[in-house]
Each structure stands twice: as structure tokens, then as C-alpha cells.
Protein backbone atom coordinates (compact mmCIF):
# COMPACT_ATOMS: atom_id res chain seq x y z
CA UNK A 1 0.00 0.00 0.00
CA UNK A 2 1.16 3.27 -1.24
CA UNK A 3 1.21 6.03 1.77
CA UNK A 4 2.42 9.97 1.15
CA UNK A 5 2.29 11.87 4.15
CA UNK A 6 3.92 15.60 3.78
CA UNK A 7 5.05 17.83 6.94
CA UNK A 8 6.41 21.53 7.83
CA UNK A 9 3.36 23.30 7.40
CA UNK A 10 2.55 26.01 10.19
CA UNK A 11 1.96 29.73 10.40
CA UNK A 12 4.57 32.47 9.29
CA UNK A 13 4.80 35.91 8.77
CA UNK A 14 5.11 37.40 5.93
CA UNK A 15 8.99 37.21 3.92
CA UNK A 16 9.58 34.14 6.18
CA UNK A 17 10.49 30.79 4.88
CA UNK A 18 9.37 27.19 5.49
CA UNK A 19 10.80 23.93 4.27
CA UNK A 20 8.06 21.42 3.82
CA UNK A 21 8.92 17.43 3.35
CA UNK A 22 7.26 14.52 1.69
CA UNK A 23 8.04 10.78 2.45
CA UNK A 24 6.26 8.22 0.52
CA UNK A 25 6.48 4.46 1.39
CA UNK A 26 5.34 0.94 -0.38
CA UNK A 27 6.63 1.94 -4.33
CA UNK A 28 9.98 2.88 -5.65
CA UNK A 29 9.58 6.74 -5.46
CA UNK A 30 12.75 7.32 -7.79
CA UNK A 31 10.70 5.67 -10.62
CA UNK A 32 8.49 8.50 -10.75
CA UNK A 33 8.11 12.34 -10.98
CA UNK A 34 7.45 14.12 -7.57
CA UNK A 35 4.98 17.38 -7.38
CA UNK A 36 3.80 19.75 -5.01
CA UNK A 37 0.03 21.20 -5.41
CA UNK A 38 -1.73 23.56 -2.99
CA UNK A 39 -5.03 24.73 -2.59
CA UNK A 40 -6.33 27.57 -1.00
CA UNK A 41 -9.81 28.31 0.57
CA UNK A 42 -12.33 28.46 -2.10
CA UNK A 43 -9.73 27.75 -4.81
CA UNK A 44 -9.15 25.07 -6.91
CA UNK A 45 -6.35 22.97 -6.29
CA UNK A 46 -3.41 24.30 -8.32
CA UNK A 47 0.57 22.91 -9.06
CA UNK A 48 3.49 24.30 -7.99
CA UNK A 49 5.74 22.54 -8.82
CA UNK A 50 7.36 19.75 -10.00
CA UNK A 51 10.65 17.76 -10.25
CA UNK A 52 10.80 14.75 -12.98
CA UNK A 53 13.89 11.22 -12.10
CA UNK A 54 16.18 13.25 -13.96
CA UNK A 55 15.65 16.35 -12.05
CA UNK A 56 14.24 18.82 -14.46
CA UNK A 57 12.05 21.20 -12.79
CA UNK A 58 8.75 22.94 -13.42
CA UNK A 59 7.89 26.30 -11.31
CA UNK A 60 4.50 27.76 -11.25
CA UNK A 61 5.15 31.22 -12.13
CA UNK A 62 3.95 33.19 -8.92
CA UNK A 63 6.37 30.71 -7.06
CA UNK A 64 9.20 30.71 -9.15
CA UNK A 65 12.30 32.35 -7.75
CA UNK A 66 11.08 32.09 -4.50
CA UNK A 67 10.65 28.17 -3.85
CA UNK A 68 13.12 25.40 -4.74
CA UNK A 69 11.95 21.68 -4.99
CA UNK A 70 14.47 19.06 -4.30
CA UNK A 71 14.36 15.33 -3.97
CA UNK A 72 16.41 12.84 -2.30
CA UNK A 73 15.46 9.52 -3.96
CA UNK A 74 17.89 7.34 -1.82
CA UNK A 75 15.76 8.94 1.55
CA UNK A 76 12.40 8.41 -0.99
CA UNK A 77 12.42 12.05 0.31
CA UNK A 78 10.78 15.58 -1.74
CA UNK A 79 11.37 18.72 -0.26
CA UNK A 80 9.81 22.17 -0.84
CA UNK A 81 11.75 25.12 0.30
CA UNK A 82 9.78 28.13 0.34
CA UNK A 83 11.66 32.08 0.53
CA UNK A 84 10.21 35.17 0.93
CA UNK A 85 6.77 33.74 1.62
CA UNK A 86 3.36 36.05 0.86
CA UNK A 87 -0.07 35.95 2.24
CA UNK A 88 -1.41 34.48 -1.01
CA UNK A 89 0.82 31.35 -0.42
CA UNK A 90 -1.43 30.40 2.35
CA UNK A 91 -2.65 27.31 1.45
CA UNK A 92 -2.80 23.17 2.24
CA UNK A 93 0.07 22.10 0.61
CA UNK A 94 -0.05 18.62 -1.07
CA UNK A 95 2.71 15.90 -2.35
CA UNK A 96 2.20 14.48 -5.35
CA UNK A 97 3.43 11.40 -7.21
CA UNK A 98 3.27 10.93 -10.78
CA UNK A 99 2.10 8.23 -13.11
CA UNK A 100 5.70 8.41 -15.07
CA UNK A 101 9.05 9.58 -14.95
CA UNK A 102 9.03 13.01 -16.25
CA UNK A 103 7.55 16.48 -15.69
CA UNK A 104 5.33 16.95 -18.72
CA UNK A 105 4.60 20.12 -20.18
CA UNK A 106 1.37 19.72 -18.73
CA UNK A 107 2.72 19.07 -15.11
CA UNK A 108 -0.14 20.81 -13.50
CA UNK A 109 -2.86 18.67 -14.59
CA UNK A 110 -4.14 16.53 -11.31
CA UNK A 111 -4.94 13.86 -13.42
CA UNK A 112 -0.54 12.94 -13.87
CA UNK A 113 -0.94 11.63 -10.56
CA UNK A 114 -1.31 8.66 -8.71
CA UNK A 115 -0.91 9.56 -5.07
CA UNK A 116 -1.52 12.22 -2.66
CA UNK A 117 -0.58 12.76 0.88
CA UNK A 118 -3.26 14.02 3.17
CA UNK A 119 -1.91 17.64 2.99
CA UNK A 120 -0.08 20.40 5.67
CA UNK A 121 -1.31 23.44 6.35
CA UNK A 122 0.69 26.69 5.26
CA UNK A 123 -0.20 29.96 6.76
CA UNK A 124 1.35 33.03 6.17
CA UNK A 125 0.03 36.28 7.84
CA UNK A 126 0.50 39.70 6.85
């Protein structure tokens, strides 16, 4: 059985940072492309990124230069670290793991992925 559980979330003021983590256990995560997706209140859930085996990256563009996504496949390990963090970042943050290898062009489409974690909770206040 396939189980993603991400952590880090919590509340943070505005222009701090926050490193959030994903472990996923029972498949071979370095098979597969690794994503984060958030969603906000009353939002639809949206990517932010995402980091295919071979470690090219896709950025959502209201993130880019600010986060960095990094994996660890020996630790089965994805990381999110997030810089200079705004009040419209506030959001559950979800891992994400794909149905391939690699990033796609379309990245950002739910439907590229398998399995979720549960979610943390990012809060930034102003």
C-alpha cells in the first residue's frame, strides 16, 4: 500500500520561509516524478511545482524564484523550500506522485498523478 504523508506546514509571517517534506512508502519513489500542489480556501487545487527522475524542474510562475523543490530519492524524500513567503501562499500544501518519470509540459494537470498525501497546512500572515 502506497502512503504519502507531507510535513512543515505552520503559520509564518510574511517574507519568512518554510521547508516542507514529503516521504512516501510501499513503491519505488525514484521511478516517478514528484509534485507539489496547494489549494487555498475556495480555490481550486493548483501545481506548484514539480521535479521529474532526472531532475528537471517545473515552477508555477507566482512561485518561481522564490521556492526550490528538491528530492532525495535514496531517503524516498521531496522537499519544498519556500523564501520570501506572501499571504497568497497560504494554502494546504499537497505531495504528489506521478504516473511516469518526467515532468510533462502539462505538469499541473491533477490527473498525472497517482498519489496524494493528506496535505499540511501553510499559513502566512500579513
Amino acid at each position: 500500500q502506497v502512503q504519502v504523508v507531507e510535513s512543515g506546514g505552520r503559520l509564518v509571517q510574511t517574507g519568512g520561509s518554510l521547508r516542507l517534506s514529503c516521504t512516501a512508502s510501499g513503491l519505488d519513489t525514484d521511478d516517478y516524478a514528484m509534485a507539489w500542489f496547494r489549494q487555498a480556501p475556495g480555490k481550486e487545487r493548483e501545481g506548484v511545482s514539480c521535479i521529474s527522475r532526472n531532475g528537471h524542474i517545473y515552477y508555477e510562475d507566482s512561485v518561481e524564484g522564490r521556492f526550490t523543490i528538491s528530492r532525495d530519492n535514496a531517503k524516498k524524500m521531496l522537499y519544498l523550500q519556500m523564501d520570501s513567503l506572501k499571504p497568497e501562499d497560504t494554502a494546504i500544501h499537497y505531495c504528489a506522485i506521478g504516473s511516469g518519470p518526467i515532468c510533462s509540459p502539462s505538469w499541473n494537470h491533477l490527473a498525472r498523478y497517482n498519489y496524494w498525501g493528506q496535505g499540511t497546512q501553510v499559513t502566512v500572515s500579513s
